[in-house]
N, C-alpha and C. Protein backbone atom coordinates (compact mmCIF):
# COMPACT_ATOMS: atom_id res chain seq x y z
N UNK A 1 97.05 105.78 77.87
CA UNK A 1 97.53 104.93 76.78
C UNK A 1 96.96 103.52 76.88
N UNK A 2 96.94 103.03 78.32
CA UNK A 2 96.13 102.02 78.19
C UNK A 2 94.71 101.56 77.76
N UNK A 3 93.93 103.07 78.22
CA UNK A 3 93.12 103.00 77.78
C UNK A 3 92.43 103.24 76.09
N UNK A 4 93.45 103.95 75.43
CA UNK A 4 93.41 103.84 74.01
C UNK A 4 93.64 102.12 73.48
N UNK A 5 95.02 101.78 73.91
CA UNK A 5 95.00 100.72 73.04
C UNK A 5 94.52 99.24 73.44
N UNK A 6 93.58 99.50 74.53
CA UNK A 6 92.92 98.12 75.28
C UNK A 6 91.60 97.59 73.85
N UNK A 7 91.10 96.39 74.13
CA UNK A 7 89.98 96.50 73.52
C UNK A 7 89.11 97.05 74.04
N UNK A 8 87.78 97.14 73.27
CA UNK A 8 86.41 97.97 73.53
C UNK A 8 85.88 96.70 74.40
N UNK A 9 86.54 95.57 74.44
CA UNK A 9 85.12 94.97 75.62
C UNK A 9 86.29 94.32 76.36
N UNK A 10 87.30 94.82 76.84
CA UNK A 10 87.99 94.21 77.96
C UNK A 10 87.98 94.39 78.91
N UNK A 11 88.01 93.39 79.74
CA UNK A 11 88.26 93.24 81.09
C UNK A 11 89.05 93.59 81.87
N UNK A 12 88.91 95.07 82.63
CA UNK A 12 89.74 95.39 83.56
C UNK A 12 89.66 95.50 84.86
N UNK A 13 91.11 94.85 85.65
CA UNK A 13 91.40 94.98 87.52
C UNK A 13 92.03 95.47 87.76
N UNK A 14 91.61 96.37 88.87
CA UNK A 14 92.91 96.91 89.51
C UNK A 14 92.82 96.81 91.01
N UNK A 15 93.77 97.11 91.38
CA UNK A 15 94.51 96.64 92.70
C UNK A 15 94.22 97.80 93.41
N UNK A 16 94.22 97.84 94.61
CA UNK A 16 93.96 98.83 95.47
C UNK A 16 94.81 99.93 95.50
N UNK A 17 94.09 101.79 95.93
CA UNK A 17 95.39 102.20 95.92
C UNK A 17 95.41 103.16 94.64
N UNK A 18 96.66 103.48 93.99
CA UNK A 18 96.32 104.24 93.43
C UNK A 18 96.90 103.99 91.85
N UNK A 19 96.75 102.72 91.56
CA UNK A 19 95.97 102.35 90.76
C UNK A 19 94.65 102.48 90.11
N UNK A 20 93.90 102.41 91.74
CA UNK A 20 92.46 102.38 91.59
C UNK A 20 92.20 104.23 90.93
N UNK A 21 93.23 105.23 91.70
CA UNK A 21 92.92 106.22 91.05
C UNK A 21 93.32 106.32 89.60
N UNK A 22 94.08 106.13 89.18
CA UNK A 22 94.49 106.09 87.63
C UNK A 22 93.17 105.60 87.16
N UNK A 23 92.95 104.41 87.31
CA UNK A 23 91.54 104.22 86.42
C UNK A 23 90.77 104.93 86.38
N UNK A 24 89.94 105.43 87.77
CA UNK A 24 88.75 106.00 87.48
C UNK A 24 89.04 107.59 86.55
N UNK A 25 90.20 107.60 86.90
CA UNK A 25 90.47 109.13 86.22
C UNK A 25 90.38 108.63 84.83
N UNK A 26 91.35 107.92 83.91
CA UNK A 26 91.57 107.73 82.41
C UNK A 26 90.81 106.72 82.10
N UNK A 27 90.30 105.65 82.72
CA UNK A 27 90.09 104.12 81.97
C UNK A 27 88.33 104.71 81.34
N UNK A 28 87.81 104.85 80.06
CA UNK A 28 86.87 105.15 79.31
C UNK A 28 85.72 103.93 79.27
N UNK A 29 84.55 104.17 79.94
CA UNK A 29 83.74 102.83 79.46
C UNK A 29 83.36 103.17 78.60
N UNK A 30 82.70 101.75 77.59
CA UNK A 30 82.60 101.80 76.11
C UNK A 30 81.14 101.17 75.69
N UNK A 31 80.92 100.87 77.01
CA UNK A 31 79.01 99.78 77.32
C UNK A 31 79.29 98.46 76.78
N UNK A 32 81.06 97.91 76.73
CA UNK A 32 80.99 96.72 76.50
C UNK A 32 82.60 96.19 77.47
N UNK A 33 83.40 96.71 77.83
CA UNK A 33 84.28 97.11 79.18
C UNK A 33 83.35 96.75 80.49
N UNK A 34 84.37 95.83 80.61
CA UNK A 34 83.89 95.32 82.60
C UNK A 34 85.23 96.06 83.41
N UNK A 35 84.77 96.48 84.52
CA UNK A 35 85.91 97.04 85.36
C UNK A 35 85.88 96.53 87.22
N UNK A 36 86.76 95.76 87.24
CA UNK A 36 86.59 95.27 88.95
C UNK A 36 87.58 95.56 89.98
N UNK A 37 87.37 95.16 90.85
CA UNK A 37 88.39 95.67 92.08
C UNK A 37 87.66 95.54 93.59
N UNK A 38 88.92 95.55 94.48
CA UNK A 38 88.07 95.49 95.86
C UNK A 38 87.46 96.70 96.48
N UNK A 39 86.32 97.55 95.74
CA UNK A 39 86.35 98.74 95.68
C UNK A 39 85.70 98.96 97.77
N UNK A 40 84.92 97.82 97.86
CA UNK A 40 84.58 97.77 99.60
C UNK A 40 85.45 97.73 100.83
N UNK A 41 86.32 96.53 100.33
CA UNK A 41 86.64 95.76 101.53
C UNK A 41 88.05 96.93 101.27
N UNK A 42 88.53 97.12 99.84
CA UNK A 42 89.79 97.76 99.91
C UNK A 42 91.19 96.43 99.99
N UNK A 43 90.51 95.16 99.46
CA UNK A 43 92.16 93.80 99.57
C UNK A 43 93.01 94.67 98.51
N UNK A 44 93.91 94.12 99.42
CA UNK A 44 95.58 94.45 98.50
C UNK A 44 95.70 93.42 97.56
N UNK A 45 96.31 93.36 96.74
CA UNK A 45 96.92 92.89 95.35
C UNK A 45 95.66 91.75 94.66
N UNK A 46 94.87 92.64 94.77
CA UNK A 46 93.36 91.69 94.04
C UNK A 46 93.16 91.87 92.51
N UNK A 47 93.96 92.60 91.94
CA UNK A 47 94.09 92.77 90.28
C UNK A 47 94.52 91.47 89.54
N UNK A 48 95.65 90.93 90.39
CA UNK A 48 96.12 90.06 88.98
C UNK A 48 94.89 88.55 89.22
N UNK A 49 95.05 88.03 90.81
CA UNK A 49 93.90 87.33 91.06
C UNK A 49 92.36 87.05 90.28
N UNK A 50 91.78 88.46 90.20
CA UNK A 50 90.61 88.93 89.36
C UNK A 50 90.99 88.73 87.93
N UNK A 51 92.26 88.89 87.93
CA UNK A 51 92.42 88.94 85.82
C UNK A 51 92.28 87.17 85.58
N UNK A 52 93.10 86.94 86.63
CA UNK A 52 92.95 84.88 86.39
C UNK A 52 91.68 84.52 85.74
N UNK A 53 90.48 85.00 87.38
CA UNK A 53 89.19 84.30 87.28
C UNK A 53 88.90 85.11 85.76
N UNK A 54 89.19 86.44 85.56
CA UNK A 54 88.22 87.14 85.05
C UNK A 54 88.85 86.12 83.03
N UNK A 55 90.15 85.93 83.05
CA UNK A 55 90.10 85.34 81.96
C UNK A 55 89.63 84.07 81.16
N UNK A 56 89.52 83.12 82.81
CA UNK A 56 89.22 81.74 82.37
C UNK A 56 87.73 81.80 82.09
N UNK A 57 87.19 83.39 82.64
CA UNK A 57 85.67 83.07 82.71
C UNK A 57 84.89 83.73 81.50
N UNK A 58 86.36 84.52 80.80
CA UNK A 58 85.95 85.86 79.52
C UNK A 58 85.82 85.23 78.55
N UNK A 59 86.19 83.76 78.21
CA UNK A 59 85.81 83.35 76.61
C UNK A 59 86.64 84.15 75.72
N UNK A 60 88.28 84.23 76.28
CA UNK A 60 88.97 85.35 75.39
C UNK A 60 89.18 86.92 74.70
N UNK A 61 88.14 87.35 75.83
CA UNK A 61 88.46 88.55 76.31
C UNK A 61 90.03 88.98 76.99
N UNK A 62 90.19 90.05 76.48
CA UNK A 62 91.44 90.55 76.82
C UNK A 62 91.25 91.15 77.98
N UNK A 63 91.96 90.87 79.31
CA UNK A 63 92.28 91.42 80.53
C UNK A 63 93.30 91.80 80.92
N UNK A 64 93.22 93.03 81.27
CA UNK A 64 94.64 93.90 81.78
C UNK A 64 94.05 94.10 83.44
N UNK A 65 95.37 93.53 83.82
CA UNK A 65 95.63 93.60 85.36
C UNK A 65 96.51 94.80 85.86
N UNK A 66 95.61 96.28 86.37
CA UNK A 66 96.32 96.93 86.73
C UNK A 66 96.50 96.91 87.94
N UNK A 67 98.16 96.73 88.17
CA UNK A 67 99.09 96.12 89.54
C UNK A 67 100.35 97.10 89.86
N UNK A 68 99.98 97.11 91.27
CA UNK A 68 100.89 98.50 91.99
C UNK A 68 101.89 97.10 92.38
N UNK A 69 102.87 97.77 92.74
CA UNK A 69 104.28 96.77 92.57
C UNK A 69 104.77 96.57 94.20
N UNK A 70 103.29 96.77 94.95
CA UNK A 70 103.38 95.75 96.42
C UNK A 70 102.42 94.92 96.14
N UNK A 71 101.50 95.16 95.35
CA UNK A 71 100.24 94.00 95.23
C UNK A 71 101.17 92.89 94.58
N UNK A 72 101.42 93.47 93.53
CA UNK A 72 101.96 92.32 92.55
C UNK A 72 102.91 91.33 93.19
N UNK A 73 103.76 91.92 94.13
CA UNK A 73 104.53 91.38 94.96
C UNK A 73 104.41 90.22 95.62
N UNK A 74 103.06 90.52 96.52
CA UNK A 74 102.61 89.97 96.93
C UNK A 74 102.23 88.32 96.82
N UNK A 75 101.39 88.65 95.69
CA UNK A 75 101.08 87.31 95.27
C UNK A 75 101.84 86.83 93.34
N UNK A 76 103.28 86.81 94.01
CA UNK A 76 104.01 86.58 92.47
C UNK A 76 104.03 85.71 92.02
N UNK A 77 103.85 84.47 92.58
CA UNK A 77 103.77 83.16 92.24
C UNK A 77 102.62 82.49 91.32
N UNK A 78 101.54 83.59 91.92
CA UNK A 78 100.60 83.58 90.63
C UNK A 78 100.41 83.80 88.65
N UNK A 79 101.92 84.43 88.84
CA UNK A 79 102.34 84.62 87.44
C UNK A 79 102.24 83.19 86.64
N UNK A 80 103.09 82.15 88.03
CA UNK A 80 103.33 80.73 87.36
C UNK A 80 101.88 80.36 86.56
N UNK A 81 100.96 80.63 87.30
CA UNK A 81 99.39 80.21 86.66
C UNK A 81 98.71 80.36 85.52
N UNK A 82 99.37 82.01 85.13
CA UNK A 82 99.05 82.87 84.25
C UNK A 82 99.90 82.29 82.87
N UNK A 83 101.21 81.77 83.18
CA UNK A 83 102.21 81.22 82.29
C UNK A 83 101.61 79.93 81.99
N UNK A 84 100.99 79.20 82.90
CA UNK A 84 100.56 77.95 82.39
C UNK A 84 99.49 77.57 81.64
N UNK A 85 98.71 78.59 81.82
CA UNK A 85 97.17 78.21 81.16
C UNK A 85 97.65 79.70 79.99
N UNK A 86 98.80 80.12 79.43
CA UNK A 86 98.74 81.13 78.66
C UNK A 86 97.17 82.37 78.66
N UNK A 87 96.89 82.62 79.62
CA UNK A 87 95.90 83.32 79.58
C UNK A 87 96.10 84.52 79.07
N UNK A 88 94.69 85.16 78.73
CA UNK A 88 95.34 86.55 78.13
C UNK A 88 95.12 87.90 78.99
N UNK A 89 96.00 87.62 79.80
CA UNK A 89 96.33 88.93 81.08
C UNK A 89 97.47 89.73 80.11
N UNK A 90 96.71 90.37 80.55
CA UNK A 90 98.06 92.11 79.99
C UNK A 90 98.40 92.33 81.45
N UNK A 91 99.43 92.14 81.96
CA UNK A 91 99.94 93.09 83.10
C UNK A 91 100.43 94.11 83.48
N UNK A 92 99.83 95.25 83.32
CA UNK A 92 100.49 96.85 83.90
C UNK A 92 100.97 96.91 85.08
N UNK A 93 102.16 97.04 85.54
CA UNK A 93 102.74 97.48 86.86
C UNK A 93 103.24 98.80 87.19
N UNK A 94 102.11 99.67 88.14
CA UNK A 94 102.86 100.50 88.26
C UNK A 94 103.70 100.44 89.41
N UNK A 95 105.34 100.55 88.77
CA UNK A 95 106.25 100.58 89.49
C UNK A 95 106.90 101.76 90.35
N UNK A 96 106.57 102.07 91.41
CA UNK A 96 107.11 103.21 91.53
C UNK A 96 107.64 103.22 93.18
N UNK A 97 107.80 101.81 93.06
CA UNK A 97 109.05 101.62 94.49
C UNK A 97 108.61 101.90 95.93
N UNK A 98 107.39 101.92 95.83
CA UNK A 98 106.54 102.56 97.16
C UNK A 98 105.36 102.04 97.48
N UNK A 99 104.75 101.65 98.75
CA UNK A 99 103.21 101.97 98.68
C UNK A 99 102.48 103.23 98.79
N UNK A 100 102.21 103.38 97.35
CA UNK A 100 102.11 105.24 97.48
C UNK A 100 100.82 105.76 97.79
N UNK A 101 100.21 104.98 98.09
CA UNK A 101 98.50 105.28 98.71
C UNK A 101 98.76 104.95 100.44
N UNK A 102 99.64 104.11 100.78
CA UNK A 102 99.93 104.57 102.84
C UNK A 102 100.60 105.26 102.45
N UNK A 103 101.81 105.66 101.88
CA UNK A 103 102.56 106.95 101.88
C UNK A 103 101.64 108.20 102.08
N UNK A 104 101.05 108.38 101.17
CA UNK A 104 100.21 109.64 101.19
C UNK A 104 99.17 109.91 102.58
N UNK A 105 98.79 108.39 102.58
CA UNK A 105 97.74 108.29 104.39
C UNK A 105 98.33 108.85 105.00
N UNK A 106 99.74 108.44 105.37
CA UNK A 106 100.58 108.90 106.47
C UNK A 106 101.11 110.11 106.57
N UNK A 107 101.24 110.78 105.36
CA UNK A 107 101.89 112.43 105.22
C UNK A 107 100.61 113.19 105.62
N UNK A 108 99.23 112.59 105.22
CA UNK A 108 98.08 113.56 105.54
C UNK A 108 97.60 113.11 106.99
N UNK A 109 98.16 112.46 107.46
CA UNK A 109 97.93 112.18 109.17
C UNK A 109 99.46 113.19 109.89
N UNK A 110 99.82 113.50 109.02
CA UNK A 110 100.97 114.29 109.89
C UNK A 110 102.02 113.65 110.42
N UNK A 111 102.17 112.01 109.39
CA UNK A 111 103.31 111.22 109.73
C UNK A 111 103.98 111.15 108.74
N UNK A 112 105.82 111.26 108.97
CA UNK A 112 106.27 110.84 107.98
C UNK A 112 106.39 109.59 107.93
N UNK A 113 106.45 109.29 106.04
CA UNK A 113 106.21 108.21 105.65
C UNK A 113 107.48 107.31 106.34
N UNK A 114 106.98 105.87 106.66
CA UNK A 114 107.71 105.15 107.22
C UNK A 114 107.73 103.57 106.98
N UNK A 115 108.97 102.47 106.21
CA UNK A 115 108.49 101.67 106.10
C UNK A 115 107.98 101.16 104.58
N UNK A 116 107.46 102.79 104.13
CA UNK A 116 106.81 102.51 102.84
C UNK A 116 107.86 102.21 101.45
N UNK A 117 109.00 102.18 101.74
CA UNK A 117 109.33 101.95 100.48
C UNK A 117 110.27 100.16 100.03
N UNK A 118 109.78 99.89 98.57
CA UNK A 118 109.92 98.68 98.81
C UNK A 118 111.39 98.65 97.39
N UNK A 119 112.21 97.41 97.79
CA UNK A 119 113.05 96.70 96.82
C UNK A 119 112.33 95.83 96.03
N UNK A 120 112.41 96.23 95.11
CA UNK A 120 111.67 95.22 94.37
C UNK A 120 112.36 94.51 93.21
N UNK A 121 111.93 93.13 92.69
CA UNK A 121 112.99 92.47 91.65
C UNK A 121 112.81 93.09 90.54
N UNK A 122 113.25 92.47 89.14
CA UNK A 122 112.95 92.85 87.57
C UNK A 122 111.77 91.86 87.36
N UNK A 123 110.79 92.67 87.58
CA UNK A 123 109.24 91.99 87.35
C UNK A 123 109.13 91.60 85.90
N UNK A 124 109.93 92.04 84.99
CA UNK A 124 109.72 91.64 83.75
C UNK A 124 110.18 90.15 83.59
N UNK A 125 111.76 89.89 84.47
CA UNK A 125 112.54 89.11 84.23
C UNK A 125 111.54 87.94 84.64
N UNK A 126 110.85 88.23 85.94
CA UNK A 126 109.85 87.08 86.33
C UNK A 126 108.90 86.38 85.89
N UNK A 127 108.89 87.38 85.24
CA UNK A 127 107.61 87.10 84.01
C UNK A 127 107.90 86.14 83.17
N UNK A 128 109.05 86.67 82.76
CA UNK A 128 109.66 85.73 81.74
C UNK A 128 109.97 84.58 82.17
N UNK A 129 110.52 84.11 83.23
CA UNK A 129 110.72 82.69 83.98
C UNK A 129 109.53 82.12 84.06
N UNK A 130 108.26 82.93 83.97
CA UNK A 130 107.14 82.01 84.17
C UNK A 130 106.42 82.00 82.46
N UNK A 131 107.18 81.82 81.35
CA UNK A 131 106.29 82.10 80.20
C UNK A 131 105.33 82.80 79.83
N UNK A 132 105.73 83.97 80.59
CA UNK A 132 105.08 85.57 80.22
C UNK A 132 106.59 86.30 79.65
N UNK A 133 105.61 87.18 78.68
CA UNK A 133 106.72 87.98 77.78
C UNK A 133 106.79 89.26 78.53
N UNK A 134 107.51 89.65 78.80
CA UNK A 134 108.08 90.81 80.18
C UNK A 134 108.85 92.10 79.52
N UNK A 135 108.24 93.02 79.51
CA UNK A 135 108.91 94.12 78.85
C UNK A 135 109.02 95.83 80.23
N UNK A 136 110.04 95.86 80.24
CA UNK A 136 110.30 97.02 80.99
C UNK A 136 110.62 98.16 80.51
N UNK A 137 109.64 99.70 81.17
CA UNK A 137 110.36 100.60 80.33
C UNK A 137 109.99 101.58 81.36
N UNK A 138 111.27 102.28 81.00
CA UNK A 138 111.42 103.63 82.16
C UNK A 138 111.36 105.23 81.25
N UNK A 139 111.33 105.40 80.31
CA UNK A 139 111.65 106.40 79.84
C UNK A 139 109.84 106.93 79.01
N UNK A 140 109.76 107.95 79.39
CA UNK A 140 108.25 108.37 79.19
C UNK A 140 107.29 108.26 77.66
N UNK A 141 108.35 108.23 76.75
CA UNK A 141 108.49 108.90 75.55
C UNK A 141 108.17 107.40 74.49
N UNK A 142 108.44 106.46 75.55
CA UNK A 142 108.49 104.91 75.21
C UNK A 142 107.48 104.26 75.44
N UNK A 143 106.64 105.06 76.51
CA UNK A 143 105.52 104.00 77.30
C UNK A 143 104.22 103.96 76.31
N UNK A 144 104.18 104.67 75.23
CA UNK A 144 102.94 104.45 74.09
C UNK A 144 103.23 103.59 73.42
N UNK A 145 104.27 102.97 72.70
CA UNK A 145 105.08 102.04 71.67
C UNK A 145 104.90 100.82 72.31
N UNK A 146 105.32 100.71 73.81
CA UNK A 146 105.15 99.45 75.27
C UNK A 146 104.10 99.00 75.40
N UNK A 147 102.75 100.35 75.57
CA UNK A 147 101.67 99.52 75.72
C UNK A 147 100.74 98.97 74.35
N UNK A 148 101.04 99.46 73.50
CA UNK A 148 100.25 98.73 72.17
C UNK A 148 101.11 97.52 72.14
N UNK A 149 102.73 97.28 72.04
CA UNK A 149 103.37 96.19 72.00
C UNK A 149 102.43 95.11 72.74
N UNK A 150 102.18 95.86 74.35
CA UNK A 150 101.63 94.43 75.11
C UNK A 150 100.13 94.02 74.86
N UNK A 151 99.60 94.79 73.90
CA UNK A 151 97.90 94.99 73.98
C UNK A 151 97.92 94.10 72.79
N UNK A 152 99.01 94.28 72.08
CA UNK A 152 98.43 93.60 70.58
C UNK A 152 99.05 92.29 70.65
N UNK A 153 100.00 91.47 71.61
CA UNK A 153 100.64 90.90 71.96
C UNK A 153 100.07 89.26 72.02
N UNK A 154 99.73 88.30 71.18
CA UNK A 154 98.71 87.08 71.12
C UNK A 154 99.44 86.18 72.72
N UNK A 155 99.27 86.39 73.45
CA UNK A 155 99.45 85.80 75.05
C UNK A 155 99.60 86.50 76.03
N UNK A 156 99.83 86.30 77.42
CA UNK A 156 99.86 86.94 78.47
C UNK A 156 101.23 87.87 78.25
N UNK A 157 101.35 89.19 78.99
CA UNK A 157 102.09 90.08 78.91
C UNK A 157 102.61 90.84 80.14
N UNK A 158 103.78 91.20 80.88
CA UNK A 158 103.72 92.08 82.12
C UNK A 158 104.63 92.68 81.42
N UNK A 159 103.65 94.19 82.06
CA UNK A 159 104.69 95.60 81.35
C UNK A 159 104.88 96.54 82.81
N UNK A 160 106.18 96.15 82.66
CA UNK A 160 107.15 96.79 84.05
C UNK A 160 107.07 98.23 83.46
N UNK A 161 106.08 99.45 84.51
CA UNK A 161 106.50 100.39 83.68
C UNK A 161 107.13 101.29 84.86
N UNK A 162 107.94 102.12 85.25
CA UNK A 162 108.88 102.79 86.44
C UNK A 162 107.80 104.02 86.43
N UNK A 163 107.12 104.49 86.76
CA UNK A 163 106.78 105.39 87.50
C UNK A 163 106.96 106.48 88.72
N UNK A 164 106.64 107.41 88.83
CA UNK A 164 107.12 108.46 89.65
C UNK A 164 106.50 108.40 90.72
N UNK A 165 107.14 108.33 91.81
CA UNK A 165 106.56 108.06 93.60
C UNK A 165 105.86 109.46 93.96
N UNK A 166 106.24 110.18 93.13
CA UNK A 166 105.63 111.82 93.51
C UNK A 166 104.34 112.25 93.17
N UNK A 167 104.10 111.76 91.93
CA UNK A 167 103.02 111.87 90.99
C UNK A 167 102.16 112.54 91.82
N UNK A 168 101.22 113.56 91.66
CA UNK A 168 100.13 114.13 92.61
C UNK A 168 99.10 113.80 92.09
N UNK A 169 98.15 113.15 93.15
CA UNK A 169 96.54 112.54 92.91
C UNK A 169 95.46 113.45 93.73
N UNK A 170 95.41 114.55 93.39
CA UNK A 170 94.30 115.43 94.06
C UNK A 170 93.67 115.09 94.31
N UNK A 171 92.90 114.98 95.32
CA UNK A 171 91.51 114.69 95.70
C UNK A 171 90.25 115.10 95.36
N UNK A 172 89.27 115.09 94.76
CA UNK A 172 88.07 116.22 94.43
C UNK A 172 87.94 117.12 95.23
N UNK A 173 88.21 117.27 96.36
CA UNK A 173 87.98 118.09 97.68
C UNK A 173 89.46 117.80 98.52
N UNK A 174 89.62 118.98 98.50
CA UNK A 174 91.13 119.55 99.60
C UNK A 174 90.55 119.72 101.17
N UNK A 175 90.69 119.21 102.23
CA UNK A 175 90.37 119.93 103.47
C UNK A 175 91.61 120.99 103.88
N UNK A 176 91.45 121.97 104.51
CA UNK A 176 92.45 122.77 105.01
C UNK A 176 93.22 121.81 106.15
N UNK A 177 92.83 120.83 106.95
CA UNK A 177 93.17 120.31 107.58
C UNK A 177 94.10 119.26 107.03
N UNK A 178 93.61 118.79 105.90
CA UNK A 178 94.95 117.66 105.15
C UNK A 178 96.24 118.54 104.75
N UNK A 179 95.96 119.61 104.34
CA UNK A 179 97.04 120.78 103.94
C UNK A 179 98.29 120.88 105.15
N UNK A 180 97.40 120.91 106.17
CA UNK A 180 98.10 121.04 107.55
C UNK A 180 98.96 120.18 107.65
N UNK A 181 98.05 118.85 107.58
CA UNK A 181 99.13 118.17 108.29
C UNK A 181 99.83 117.50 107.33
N UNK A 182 99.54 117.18 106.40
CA UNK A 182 100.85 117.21 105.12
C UNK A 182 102.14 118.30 104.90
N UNK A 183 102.08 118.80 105.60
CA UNK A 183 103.17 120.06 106.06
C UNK A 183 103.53 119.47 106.94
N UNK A 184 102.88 119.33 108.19
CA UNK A 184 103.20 119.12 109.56
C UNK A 184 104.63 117.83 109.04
N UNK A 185 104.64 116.80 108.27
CA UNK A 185 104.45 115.63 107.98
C UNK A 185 106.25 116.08 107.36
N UNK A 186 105.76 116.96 106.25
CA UNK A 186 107.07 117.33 105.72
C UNK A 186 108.40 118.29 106.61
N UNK A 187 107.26 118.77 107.44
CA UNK A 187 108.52 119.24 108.57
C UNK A 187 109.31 118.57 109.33
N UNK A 188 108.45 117.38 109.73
CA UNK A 188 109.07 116.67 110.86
C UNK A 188 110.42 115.68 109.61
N UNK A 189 110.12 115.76 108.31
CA UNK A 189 110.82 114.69 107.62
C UNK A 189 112.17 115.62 107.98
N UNK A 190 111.93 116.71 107.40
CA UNK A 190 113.35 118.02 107.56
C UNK A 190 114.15 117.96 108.76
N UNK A 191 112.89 117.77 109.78
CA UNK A 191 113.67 117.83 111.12
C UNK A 191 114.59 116.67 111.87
N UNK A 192 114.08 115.43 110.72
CA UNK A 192 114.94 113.92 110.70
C UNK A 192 116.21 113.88 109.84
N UNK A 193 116.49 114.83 109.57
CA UNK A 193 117.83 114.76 108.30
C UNK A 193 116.95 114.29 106.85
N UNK A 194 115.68 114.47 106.34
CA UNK A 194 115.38 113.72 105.26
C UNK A 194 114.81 115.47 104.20
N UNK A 195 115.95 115.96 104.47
CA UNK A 195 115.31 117.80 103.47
C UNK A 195 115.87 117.32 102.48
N UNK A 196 116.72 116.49 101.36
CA UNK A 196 117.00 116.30 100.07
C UNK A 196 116.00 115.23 99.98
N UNK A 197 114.94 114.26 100.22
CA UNK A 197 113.61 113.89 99.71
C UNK A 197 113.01 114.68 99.84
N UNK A 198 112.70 115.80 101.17
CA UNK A 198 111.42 116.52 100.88
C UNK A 198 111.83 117.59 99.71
N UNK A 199 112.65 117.79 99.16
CA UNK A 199 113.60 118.67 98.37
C UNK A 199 112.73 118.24 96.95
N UNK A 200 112.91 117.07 96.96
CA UNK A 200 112.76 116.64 95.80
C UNK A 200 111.26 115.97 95.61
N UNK A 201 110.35 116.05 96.75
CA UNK A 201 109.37 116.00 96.34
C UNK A 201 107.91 117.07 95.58
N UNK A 202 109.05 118.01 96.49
CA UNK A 202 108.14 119.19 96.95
C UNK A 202 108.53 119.69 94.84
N UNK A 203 109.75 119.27 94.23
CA UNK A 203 109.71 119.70 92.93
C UNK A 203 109.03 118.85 92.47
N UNK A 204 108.66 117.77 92.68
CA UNK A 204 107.73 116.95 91.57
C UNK A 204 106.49 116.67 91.82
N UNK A 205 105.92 117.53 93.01
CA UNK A 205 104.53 118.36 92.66
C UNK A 205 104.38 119.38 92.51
N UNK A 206 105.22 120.48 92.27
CA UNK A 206 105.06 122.02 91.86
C UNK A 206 105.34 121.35 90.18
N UNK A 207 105.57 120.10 89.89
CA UNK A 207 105.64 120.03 88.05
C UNK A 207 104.49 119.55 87.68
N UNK A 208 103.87 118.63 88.34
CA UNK A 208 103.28 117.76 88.20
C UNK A 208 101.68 118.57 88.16
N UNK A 209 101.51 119.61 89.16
CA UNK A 209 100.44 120.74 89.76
C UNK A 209 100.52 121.80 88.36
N UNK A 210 101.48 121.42 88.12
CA UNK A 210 101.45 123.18 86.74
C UNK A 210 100.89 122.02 85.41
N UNK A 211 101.13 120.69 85.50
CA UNK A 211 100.30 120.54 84.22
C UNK A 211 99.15 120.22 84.62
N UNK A 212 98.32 120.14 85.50
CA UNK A 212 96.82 119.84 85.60
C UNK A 212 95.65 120.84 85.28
């Protein structure tokens, strides 16, 4: 959806992580679309940073900052910047209460996840304290109506959107060995008292696997 209702020559960042996978999977180049990120070094929360430079330097190009909701975290204070010079950052957050790219490291190392999950504020509300227009939406059916709202939106925008911690990001290539120990990973969670998460993960990739 973002990528439908973005412009044809905007400027997009994303943040490390799996963010970075969402893009390469949906985001469409158009031969007039810039797309950046720390695709080397791999820095954490380098999306909204990049949307700054990338706006003051676009001549009013529209930039959407796609931001996982530890990056964004991270460096929140930067919103204030974004509010002050009204730049035109679109902010996508995917919210989904986790760092879900070490989560996944750690289940395919045969660790359960640990650590990884975060409290996070009403990123919209923040937004709004910093003269960004802040719109939150959790319900699936809503998130097409949300993102044209923020795309067509004449100033900066953060769109809190809740996302699913489960979501499955296949890899192009499965090793039998990641199989392993992503089991290994979910056993030991069972064997910690944690079988109503693995309960409930294990359903929201047998849903998630039947629509691909």
């Amino acid at each position: 959806m973002v990528n439908a209702h973005a412009d044809d020559d905007a400027i997009f960042c994303t943040d490390t992580g799996m963010t970075t996978v969402w893009a390469a999977r949906h985001l469409r180049s158009t031969g007039k679309r810039s797309l950046m990120g720390s695709y080397s070094h791999g820095s954490m929360a380098s999306a909204m940073p990049q949307a700054i430079g990338a706006a003051f330097a676009g001549e009013g190009r529209q930039t959407v900052a796609l931001c996982g909701d530890g990056g964004l975290s991270m460096l929140m204070g930067d919103l204030a910047t974004i509010g002050q010079y009204q730049l035109p950052v679109k902010a996508i957050v995917f919210n989904n209460g986790t760092l879900g790219m070490v989560e996944i490291e750690m289940q395919l190392a045969g660790i359960p996840n640990y650590q990884t999950e975060l409290y996070n504020p009403d990123f919209a509300k923040v937004a709004e304290a910093c003269g960004i227009k802040g719109v939150t939406v959790e319900e699936p059916d809503k998130v097409d109506a949300a993102v044209k709202q923020a795309m067509d939106h004449d100033g900066p925008v953060l769109l809190d959107v809740k996302t699913d911690r489960h979501a499955v990001a296949m890899p192009p290539h499965t090793a039998l060995k990641q199989l392993e120990s992503y089991a290994l990973s979910e056993a030991k969670m069972v064997l910690e008292g944690r079988g109503a998460e693995v309960l409930k993960q294990v359903k929201a990739n047998l849903k998630y696997l039947r629509d691909l």
